[in-house]
PDB file of N, CA and C in Angstrom:
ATOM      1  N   UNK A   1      36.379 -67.790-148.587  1.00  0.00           N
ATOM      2  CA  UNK A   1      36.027 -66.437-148.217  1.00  0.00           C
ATOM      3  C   UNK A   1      37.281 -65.566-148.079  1.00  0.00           C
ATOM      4  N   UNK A   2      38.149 -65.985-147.351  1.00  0.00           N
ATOM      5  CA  UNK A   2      39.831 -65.070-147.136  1.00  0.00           C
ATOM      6  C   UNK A   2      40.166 -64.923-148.981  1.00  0.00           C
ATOM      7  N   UNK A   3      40.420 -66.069-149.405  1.00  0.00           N
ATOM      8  CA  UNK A   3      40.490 -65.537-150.601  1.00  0.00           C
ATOM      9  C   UNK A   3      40.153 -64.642-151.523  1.00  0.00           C
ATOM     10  N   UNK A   4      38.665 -64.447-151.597  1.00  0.00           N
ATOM     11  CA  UNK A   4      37.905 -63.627-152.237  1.00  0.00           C
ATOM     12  C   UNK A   4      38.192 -62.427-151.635  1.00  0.00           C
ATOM     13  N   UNK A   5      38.095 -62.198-150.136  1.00  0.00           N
ATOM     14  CA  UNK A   5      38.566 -60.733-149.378  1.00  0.00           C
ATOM     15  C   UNK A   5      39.834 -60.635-150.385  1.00  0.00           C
ATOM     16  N   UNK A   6      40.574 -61.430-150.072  1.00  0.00           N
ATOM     17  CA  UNK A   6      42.520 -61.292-150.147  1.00  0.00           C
ATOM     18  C   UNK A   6      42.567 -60.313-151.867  1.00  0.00           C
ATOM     19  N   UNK A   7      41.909 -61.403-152.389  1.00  0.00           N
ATOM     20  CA  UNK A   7      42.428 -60.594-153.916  1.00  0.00           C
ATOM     21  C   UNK A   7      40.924 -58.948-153.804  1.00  0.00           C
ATOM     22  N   UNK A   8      40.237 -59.091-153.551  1.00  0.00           N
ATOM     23  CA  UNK A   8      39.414 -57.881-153.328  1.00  0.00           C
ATOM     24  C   UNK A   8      40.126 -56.681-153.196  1.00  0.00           C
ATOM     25  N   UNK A   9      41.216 -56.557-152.089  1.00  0.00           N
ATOM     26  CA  UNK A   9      42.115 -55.541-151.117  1.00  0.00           C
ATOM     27  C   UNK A   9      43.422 -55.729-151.666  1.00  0.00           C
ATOM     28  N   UNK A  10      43.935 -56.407-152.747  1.00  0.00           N
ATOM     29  CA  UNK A  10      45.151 -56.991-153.228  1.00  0.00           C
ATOM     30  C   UNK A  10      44.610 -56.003-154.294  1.00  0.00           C
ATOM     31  N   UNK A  11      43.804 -55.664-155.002  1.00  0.00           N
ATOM     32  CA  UNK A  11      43.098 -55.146-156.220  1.00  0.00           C
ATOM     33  C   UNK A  11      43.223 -52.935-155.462  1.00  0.00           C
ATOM     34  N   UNK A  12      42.471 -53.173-154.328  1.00  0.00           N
ATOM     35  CA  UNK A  12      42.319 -51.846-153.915  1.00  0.00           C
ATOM     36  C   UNK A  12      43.639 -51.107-153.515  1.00  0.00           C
ATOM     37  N   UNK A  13      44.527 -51.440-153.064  1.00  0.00           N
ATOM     38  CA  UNK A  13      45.850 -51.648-152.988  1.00  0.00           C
ATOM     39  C   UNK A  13      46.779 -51.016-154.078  1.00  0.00           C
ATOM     40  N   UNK A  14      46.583 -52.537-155.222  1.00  0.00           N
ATOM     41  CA  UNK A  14      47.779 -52.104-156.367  1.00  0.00           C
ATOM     42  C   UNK A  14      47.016 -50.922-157.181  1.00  0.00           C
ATOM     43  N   UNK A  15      45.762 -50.765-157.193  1.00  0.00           N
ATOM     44  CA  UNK A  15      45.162 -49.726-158.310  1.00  0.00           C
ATOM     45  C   UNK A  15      44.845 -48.548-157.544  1.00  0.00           C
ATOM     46  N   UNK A  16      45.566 -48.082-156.286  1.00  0.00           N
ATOM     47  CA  UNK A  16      45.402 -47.171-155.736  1.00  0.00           C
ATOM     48  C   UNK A  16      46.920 -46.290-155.662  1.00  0.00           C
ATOM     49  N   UNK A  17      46.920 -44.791-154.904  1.00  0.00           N
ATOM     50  CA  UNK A  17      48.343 -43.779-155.690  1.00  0.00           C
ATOM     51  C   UNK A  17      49.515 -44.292-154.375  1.00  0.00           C
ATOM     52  N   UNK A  18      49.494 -43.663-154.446  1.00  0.00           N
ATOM     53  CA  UNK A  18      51.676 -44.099-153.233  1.00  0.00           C
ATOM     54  C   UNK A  18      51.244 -44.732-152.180  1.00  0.00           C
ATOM     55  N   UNK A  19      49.963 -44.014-151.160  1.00  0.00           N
ATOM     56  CA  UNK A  19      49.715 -43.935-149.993  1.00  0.00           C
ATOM     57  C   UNK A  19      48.171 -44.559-150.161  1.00  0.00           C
ATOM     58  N   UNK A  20      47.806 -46.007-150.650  1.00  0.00           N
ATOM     59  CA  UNK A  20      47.020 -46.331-150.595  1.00  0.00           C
ATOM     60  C   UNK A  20      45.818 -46.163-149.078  1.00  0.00           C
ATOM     61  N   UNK A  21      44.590 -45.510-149.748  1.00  0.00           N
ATOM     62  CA  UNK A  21      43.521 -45.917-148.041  1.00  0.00           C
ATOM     63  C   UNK A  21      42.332 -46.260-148.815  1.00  0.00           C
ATOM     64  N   UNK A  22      42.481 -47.217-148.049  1.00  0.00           N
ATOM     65  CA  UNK A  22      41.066 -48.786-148.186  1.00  0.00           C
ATOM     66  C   UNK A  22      40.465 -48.678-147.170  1.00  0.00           C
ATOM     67  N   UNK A  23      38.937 -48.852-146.368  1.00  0.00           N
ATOM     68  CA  UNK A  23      37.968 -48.564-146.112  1.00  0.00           C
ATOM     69  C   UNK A  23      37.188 -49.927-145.938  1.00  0.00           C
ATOM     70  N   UNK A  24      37.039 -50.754-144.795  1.00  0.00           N
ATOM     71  CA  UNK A  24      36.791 -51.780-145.090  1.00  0.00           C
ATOM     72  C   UNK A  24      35.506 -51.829-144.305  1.00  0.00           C
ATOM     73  N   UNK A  25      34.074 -52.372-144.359  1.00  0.00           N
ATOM     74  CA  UNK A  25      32.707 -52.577-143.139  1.00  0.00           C
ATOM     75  C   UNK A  25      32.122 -53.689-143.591  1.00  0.00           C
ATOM     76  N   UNK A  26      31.309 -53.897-142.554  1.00  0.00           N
ATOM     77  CA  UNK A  26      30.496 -54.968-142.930  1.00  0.00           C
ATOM     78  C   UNK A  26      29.169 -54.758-141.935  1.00  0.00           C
ATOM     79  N   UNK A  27      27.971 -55.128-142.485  1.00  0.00           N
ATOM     80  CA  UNK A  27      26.969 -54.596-142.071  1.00  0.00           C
ATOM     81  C   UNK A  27      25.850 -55.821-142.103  1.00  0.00           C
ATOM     82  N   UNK A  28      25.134 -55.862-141.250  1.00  0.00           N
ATOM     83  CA  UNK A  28      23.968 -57.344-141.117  1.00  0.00           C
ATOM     84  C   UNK A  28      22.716 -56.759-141.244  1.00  0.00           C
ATOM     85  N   UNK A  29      22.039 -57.423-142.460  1.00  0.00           N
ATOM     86  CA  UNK A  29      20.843 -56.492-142.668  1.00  0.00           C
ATOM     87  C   UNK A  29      19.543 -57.989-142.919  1.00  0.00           C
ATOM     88  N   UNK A  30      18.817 -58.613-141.912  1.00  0.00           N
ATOM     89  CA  UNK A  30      18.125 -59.995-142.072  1.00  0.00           C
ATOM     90  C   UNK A  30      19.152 -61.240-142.106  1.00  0.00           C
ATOM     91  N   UNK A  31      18.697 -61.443-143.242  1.00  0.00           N
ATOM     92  CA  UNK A  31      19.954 -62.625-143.537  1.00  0.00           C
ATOM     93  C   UNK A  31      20.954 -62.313-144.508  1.00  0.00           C
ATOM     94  N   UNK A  32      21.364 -60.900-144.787  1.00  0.00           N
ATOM     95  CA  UNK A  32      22.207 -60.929-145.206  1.00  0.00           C
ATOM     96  C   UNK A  32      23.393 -60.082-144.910  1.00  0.00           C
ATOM     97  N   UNK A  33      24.556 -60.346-144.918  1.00  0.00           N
ATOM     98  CA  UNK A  33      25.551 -59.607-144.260  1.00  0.00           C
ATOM     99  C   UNK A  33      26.673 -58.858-145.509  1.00  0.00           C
ATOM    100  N   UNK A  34      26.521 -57.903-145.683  1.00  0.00           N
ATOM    101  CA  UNK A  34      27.131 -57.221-146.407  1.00  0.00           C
ATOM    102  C   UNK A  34      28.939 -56.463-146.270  1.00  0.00           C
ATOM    103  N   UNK A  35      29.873 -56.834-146.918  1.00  0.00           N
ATOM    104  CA  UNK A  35      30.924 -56.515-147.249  1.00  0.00           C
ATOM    105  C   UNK A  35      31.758 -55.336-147.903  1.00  0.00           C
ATOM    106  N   UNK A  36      32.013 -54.493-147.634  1.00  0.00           N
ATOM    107  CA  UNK A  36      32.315 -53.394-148.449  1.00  0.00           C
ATOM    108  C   UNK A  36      33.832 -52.901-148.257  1.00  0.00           C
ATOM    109  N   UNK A  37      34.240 -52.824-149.352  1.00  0.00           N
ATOM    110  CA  UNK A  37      35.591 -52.188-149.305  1.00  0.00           C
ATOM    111  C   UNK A  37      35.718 -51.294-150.100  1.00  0.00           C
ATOM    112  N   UNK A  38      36.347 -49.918-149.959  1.00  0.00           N
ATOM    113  CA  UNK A  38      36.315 -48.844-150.776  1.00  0.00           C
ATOM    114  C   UNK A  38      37.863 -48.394-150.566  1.00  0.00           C
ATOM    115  N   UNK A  39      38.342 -48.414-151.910  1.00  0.00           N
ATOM    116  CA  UNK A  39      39.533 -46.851-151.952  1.00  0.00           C
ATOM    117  C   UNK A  39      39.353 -45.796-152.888  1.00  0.00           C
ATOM    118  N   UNK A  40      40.730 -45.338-152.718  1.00  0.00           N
ATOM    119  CA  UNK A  40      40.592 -43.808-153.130  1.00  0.00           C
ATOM    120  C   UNK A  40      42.077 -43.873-154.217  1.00  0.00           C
ATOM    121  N   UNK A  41      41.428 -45.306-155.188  1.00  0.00           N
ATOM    122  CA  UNK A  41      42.411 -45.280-156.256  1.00  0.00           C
ATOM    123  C   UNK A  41      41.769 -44.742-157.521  1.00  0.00           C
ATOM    124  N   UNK A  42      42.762 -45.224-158.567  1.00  0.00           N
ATOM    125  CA  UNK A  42      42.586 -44.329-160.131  1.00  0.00           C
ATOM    126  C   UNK A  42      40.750 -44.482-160.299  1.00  0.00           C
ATOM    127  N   UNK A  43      40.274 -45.645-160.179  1.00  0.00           N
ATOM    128  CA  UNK A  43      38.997 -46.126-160.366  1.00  0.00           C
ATOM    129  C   UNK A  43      38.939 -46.535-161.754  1.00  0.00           C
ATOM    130  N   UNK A  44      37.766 -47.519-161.837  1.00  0.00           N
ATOM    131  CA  UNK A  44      37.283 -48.046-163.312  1.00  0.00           C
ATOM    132  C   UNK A  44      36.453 -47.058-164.554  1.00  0.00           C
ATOM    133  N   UNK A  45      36.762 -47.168-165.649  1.00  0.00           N
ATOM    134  CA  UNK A  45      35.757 -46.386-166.297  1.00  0.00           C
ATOM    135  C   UNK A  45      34.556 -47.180-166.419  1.00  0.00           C
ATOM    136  N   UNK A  46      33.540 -46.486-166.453  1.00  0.00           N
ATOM    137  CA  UNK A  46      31.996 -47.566-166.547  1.00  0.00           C
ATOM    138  C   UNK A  46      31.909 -48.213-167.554  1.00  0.00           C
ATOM    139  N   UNK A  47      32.812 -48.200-168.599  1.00  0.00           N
ATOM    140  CA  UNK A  47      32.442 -48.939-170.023  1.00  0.00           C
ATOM    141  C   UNK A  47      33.368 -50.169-169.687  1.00  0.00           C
ATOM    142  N   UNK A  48      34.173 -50.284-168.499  1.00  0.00           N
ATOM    143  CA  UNK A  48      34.865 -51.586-168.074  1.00  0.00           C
ATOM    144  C   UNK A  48      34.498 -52.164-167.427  1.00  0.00           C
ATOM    145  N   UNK A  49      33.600 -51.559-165.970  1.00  0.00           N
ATOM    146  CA  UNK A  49      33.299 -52.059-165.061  1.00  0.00           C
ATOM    147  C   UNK A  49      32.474 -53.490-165.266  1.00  0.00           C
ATOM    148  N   UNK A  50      31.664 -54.118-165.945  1.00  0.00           N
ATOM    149  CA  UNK A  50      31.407 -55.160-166.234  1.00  0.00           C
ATOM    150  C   UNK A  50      32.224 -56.500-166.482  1.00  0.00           C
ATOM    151  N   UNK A  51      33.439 -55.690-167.587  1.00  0.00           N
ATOM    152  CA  UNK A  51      34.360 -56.651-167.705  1.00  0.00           C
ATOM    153  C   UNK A  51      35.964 -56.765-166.743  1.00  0.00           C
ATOM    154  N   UNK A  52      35.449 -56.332-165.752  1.00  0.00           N
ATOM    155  CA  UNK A  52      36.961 -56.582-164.614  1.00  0.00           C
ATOM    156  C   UNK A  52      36.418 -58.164-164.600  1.00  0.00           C
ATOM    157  N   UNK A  53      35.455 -58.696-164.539  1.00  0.00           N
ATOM    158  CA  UNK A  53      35.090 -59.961-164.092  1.00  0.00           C
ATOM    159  C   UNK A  53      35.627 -61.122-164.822  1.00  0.00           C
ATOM    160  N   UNK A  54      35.766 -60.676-166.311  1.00  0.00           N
ATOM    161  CA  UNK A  54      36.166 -61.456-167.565  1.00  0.00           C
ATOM    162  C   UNK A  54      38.080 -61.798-166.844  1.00  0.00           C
ATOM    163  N   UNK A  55      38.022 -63.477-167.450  1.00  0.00           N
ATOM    164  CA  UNK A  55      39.356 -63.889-167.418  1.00  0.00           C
ATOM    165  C   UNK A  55      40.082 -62.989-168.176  1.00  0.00           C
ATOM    166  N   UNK A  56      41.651 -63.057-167.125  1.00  0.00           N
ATOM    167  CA  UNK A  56      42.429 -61.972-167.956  1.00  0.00           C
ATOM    168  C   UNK A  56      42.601 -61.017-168.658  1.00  0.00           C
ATOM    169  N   UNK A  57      41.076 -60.001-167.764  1.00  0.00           N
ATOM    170  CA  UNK A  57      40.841 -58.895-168.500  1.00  0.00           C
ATOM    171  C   UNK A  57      41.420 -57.647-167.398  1.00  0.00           C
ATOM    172  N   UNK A  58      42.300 -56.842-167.944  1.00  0.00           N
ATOM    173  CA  UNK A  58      43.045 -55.937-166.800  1.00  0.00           C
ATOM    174  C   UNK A  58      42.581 -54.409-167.359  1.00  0.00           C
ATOM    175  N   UNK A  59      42.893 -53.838-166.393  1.00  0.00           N
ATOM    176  CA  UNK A  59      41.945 -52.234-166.727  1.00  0.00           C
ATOM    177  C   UNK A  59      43.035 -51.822-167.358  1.00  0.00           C
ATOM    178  N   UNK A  60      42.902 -50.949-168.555  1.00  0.00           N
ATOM    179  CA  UNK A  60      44.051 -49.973-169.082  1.00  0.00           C
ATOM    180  C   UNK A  60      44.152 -48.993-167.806  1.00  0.00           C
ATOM    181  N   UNK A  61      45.888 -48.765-168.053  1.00  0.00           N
ATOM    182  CA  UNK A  61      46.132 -47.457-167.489  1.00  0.00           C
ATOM    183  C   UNK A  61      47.318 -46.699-168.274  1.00  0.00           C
ATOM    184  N   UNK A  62      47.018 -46.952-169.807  1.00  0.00           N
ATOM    185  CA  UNK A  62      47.682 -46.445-171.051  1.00  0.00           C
ATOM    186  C   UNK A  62      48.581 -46.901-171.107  1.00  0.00           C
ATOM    187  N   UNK A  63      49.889 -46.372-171.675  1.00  0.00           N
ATOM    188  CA  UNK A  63      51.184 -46.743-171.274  1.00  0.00           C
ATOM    189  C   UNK A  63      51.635 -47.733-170.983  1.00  0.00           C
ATOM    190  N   UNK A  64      51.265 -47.105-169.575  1.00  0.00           N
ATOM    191  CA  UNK A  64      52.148 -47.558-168.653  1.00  0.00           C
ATOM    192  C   UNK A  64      51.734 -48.680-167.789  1.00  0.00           C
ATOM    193  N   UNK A  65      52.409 -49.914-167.777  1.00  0.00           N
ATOM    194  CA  UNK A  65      52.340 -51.348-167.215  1.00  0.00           C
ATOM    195  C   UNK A  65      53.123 -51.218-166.226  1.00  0.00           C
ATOM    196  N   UNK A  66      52.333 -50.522-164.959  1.00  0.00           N
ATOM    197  CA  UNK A  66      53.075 -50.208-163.545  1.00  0.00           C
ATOM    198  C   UNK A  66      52.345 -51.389-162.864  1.00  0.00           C
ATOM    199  N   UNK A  67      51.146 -51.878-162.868  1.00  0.00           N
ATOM    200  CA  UNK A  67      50.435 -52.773-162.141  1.00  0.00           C
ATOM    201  C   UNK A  67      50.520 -54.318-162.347  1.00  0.00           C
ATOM    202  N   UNK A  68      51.304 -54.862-161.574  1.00  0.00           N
ATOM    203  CA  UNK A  68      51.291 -56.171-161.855  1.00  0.00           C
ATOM    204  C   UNK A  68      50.431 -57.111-161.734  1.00  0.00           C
ATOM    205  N   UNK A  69      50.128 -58.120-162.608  1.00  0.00           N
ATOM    206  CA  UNK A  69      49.081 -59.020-162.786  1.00  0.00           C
ATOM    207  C   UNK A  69      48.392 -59.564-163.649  1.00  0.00           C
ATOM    208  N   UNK A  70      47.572 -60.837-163.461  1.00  0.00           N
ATOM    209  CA  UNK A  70      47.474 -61.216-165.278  1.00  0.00           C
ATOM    210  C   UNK A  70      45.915 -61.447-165.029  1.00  0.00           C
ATOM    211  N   UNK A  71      45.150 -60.201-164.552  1.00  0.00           N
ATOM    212  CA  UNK A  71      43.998 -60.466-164.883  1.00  0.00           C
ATOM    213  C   UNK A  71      42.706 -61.771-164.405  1.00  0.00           C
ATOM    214  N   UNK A  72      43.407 -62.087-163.320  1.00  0.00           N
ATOM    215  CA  UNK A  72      42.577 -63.611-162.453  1.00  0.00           C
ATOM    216  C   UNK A  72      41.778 -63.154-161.277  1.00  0.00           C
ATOM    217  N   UNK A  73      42.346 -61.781-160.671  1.00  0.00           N
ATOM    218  CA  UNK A  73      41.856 -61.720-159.183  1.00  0.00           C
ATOM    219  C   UNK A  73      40.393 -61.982-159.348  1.00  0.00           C
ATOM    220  N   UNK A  74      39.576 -61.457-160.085  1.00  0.00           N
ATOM    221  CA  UNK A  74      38.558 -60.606-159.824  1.00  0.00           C
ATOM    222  C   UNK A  74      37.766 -62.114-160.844  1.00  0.00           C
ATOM    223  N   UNK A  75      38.247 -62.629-161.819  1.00  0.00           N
ATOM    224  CA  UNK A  75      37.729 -63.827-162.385  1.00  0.00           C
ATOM    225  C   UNK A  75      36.890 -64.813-161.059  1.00  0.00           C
ATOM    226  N   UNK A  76      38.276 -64.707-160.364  1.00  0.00           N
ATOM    227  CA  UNK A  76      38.404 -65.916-159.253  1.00  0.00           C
ATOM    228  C   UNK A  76      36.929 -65.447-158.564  1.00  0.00           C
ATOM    229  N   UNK A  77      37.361 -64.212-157.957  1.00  0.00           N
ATOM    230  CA  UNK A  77      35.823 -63.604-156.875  1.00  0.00           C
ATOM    231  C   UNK A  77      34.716 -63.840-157.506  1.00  0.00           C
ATOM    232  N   UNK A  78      34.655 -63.557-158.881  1.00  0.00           N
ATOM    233  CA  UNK A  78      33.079 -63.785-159.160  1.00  0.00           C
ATOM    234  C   UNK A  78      32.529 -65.289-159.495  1.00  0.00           C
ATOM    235  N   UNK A  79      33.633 -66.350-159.760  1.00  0.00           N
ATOM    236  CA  UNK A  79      33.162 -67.327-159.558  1.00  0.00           C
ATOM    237  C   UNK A  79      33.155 -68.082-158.311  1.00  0.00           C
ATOM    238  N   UNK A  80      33.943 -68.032-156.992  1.00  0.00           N
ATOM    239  CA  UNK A  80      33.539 -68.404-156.221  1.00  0.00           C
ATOM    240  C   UNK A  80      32.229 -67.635-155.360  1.00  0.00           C
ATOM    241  N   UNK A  81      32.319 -66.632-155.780  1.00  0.00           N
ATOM    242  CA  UNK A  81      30.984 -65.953-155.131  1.00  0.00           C
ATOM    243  C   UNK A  81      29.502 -66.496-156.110  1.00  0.00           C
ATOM    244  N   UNK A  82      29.823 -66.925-157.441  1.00  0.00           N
ATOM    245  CA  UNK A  82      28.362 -67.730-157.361  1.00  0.00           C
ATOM    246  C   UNK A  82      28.221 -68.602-157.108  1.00  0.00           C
ATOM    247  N   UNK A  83      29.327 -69.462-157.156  1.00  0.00           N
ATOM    248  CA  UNK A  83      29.094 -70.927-156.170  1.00  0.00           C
ATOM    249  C   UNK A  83      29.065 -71.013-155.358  1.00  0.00           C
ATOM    250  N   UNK A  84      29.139 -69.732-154.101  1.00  0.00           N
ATOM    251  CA  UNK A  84      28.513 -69.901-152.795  1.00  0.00           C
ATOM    252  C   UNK A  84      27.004 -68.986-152.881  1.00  0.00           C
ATOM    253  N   UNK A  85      26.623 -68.407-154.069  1.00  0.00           N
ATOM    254  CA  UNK A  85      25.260 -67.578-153.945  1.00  0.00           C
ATOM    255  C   UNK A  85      25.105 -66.472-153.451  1.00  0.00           C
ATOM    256  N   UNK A  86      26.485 -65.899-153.295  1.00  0.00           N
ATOM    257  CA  UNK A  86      26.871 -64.487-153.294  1.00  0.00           C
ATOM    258  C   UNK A  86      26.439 -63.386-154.327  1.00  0.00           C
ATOM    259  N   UNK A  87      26.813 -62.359-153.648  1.00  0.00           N
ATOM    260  CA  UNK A  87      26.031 -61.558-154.959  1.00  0.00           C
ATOM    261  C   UNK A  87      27.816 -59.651-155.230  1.00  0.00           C
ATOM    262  N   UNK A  88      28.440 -60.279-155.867  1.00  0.00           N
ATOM    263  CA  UNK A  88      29.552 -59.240-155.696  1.00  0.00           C
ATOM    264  C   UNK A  88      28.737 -58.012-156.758  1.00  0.00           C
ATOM    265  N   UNK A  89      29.085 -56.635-156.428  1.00  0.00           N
ATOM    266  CA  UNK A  89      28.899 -55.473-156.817  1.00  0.00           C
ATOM    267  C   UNK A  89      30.246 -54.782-157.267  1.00  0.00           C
ATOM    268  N   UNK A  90      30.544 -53.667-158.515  1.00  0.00           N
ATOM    269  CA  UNK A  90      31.082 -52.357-158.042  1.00  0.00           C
ATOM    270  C   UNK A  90      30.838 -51.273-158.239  1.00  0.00           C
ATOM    271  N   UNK A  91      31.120 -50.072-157.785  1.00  0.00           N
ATOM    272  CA  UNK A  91      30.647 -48.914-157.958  1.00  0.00           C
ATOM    273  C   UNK A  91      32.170 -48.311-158.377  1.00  0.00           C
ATOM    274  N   UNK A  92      32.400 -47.857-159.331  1.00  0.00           N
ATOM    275  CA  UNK A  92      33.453 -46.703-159.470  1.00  0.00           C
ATOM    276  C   UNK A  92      33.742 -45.461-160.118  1.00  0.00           C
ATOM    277  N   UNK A  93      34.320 -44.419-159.715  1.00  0.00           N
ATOM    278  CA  UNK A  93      33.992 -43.279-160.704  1.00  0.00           C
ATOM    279  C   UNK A  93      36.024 -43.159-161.104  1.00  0.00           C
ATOM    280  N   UNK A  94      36.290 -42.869-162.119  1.00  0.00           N
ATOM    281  CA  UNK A  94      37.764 -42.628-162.552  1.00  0.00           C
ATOM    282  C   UNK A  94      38.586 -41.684-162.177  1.00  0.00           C
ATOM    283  N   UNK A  95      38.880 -41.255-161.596  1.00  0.00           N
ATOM    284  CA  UNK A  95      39.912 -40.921-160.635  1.00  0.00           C
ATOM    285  C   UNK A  95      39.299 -40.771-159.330  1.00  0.00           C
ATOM    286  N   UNK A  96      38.982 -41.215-158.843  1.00  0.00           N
ATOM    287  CA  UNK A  96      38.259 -41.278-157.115  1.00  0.00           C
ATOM    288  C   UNK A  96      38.061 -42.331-156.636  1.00  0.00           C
ATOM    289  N   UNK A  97      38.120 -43.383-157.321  1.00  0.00           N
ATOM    290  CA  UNK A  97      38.129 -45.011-156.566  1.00  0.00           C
ATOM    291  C   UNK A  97      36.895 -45.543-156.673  1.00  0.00           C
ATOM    292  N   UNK A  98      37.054 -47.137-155.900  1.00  0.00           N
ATOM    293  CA  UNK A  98      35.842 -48.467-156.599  1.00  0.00           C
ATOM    294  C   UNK A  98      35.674 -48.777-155.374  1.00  0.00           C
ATOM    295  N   UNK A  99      34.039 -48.616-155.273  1.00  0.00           N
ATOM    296  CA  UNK A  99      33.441 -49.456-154.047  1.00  0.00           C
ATOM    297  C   UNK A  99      33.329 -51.043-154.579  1.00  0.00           C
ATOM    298  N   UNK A 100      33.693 -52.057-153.856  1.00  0.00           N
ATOM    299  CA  UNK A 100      33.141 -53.304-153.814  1.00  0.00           C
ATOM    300  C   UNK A 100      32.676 -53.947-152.624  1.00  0.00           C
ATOM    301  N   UNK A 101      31.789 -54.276-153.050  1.00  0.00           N
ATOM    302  CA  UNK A 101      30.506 -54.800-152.428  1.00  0.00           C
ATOM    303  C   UNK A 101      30.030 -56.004-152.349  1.00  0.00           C
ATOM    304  N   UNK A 102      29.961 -56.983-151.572  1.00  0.00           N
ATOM    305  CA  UNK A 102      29.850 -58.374-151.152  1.00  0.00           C
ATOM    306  C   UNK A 102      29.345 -59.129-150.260  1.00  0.00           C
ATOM    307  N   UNK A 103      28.018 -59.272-151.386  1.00  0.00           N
ATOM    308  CA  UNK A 103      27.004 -59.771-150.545  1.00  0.00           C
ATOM    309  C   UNK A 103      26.584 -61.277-149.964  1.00  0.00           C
ATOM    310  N   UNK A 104      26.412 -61.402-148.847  1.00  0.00           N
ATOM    311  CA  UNK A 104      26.607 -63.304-148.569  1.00  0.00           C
ATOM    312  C   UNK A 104      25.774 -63.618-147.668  1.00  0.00           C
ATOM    313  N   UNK A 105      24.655 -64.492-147.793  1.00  0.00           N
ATOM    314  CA  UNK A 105      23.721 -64.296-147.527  1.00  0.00           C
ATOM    315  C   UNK A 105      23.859 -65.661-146.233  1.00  0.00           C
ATOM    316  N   UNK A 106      23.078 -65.477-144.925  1.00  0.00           N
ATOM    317  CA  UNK A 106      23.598 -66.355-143.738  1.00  0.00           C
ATOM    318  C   UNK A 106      22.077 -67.183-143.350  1.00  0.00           C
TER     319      UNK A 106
END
């Protein structure tokens, strides 16, 4: 679980501008307890958002290779989140930032 948080906020972080702000709740709704972290970085375009999940797949940000990393964080989260029966989400719009969402059911 730290893990999956760790690279989650490791992600909101590096893809966010100088003065990163991340947004973190969690909310209990029956049996399930919900996770959310939001910033107020570059954000995903929707024709990617599917494939952040894919091994070693990293978001363009043209150019320029300011963001370090080879494309695992987010591999890692979605497979340990189905082998615990989790259910990960994101929401993002491109320049305004990515909700993620993480659902784990108790």
């Amino acid at each position: 679980f730290t893990n999956v948080v760790s690279n989650i906020l490791d992600n909101a972080v590096k893809y966010s501008k100088k003065k990163p702000e991340v947004h973190i709740s969690m909310t209990k709704k029956g049996n399930k307890v919900c996770i959310t972290i939001t910033d107020q970085g570059i954000g995903i375009p929707k024709e990617q958002i599917k494939e952040v999940f894919d091994k070693f797949y990293r978001v363009s940000t043209g150019d320029v290779h300011d963001v370090k990393g080879f494309g695992l964080g987010l591999f890692y989260v979605k497979n340990i989140s189905q082998a615990h029966g989790w259910i990960s989400k994101i929401e993002s719009e491109l320049g305004k930032g990515t909700t993620f969402s993480l659902d784990i059911f108790v």
